[in-house]
C-alpha atoms as a PDB file:
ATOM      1  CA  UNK A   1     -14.106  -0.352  19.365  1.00  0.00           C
ATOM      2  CA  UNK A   2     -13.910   1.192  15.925  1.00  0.00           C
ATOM      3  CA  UNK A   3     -16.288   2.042  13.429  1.00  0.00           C
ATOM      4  CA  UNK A   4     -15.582   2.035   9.866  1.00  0.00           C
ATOM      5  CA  UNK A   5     -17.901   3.078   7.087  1.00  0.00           C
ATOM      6  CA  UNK A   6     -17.215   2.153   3.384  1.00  0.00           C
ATOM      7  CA  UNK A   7     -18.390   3.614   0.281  1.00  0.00           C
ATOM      8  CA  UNK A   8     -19.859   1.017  -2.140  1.00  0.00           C
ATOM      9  CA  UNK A   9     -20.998   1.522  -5.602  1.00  0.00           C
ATOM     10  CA  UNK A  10     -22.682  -1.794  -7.460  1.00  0.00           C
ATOM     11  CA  UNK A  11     -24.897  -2.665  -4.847  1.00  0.00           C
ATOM     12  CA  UNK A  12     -28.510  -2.820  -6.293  1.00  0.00           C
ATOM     13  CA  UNK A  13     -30.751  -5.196  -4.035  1.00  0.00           C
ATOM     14  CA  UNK A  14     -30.644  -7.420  -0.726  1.00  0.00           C
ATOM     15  CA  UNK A  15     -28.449  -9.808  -2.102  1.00  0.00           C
ATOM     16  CA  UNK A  16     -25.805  -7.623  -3.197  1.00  0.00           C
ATOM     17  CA  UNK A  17     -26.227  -6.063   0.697  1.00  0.00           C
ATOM     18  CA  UNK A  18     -26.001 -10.101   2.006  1.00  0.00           C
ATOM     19  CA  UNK A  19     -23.165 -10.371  -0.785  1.00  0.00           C
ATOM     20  CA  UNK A  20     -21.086  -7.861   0.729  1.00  0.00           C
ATOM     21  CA  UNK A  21     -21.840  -8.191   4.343  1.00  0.00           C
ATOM     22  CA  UNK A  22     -21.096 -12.235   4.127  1.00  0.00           C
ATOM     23  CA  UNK A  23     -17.635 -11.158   2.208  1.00  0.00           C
ATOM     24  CA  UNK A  24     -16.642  -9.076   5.075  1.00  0.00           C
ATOM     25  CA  UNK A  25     -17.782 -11.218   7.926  1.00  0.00           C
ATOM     26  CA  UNK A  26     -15.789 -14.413   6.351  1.00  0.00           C
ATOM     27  CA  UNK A  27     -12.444 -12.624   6.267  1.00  0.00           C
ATOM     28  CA  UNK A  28     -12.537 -10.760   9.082  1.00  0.00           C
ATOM     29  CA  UNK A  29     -13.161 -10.817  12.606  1.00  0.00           C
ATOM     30  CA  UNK A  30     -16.485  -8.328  13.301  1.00  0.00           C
ATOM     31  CA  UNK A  31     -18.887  -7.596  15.794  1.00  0.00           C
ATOM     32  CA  UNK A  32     -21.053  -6.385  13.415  1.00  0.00           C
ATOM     33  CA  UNK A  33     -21.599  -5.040   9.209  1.00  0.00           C
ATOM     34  CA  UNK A  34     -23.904  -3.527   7.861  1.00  0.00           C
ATOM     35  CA  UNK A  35     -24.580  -2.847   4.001  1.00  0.00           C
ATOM     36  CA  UNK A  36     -27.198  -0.378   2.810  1.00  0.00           C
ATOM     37  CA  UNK A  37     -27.763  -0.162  -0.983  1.00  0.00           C
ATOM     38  CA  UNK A  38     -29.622   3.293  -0.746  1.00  0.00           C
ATOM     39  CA  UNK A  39     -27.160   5.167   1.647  1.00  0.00           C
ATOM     40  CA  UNK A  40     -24.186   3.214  -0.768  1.00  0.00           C
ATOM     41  CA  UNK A  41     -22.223   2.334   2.124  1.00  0.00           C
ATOM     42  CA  UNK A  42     -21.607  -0.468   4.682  1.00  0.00           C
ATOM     43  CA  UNK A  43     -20.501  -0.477   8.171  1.00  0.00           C
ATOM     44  CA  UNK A  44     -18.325  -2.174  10.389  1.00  0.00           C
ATOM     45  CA  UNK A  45     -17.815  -2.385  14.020  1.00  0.00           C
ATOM     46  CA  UNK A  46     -14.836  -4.368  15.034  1.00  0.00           C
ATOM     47  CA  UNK A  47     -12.400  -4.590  17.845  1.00  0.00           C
ATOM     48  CA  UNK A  48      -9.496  -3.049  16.088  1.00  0.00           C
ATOM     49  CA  UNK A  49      -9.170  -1.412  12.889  1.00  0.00           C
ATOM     50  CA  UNK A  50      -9.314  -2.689   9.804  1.00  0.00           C
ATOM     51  CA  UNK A  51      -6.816  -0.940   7.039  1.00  0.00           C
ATOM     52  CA  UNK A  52      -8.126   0.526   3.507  1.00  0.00           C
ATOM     53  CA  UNK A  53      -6.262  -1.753   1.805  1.00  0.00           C
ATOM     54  CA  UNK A  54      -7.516  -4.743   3.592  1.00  0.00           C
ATOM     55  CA  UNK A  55     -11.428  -3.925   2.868  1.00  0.00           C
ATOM     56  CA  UNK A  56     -10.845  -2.966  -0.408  1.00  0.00           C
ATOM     57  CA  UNK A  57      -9.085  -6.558  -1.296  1.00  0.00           C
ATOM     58  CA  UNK A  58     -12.064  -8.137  -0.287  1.00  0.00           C
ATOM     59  CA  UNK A  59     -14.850  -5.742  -1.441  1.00  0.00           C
ATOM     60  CA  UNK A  60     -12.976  -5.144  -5.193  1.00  0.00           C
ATOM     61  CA  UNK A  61     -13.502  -8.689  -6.146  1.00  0.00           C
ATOM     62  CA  UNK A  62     -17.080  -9.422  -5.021  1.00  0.00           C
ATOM     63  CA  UNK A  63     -17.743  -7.444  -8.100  1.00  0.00           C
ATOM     64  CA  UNK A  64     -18.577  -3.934  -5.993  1.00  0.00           C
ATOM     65  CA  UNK A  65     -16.339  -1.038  -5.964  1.00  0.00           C
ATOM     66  CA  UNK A  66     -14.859   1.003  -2.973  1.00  0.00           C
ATOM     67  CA  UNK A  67     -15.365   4.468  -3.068  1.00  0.00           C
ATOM     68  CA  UNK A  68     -14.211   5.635   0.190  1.00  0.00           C
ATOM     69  CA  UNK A  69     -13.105   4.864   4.247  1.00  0.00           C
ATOM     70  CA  UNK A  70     -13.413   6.183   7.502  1.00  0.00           C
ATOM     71  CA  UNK A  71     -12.491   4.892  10.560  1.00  0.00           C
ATOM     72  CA  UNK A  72     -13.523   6.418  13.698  1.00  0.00           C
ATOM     73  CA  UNK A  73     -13.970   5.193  17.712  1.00  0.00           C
ATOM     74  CA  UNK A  74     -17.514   4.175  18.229  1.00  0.00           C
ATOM     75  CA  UNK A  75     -19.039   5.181  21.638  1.00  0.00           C
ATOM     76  CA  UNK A  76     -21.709   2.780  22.187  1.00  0.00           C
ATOM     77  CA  UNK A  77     -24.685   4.750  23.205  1.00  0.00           C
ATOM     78  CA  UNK A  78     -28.201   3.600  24.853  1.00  0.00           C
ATOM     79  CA  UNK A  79     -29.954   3.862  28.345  1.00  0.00           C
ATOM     80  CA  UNK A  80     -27.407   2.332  30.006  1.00  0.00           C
ATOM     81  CA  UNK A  81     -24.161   3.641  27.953  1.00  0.00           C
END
């Protein structure tokens, strides 16, 4: 699984966060996003990994801009992991 956190700059409330997260979610295929409006950022956990280029398309036209990527493996980590 990979985990992918992406800059965002524009988000200003929890509908910009739902605006985002809902733009992700309906292009791609996700097992979880997350925006956050005070950390500027939003992240993804998906199965495989997602290029830039790809996020950015959808992010750039939601009216939000991308300021950076990184994809890493996520470890999943609990009382049982």
């Amino acid at each position: 699984m990979k985990k992918i956190t992406v800059g965002i700059e524009g988000m200003m409330c929890g509908m910009c966060e739902a605006h985002v997260n809902d733009a992700i979610r309906k292009e791609f295929s996700v097992k979880k996003v997350s925006a956050d409006r005070k950390k500027k950022q939003a992240v993804i956990l998906s199965e495989t990994e997602i290029p830039e280029d790809a996020i950015k398309n959808v992010i750039d036209p939601t009216g939000y801009t991308m300021t950076s990527y990184n994809c890493e493996e996520y470890v999943r980590k609990g009382l049982f992991g």
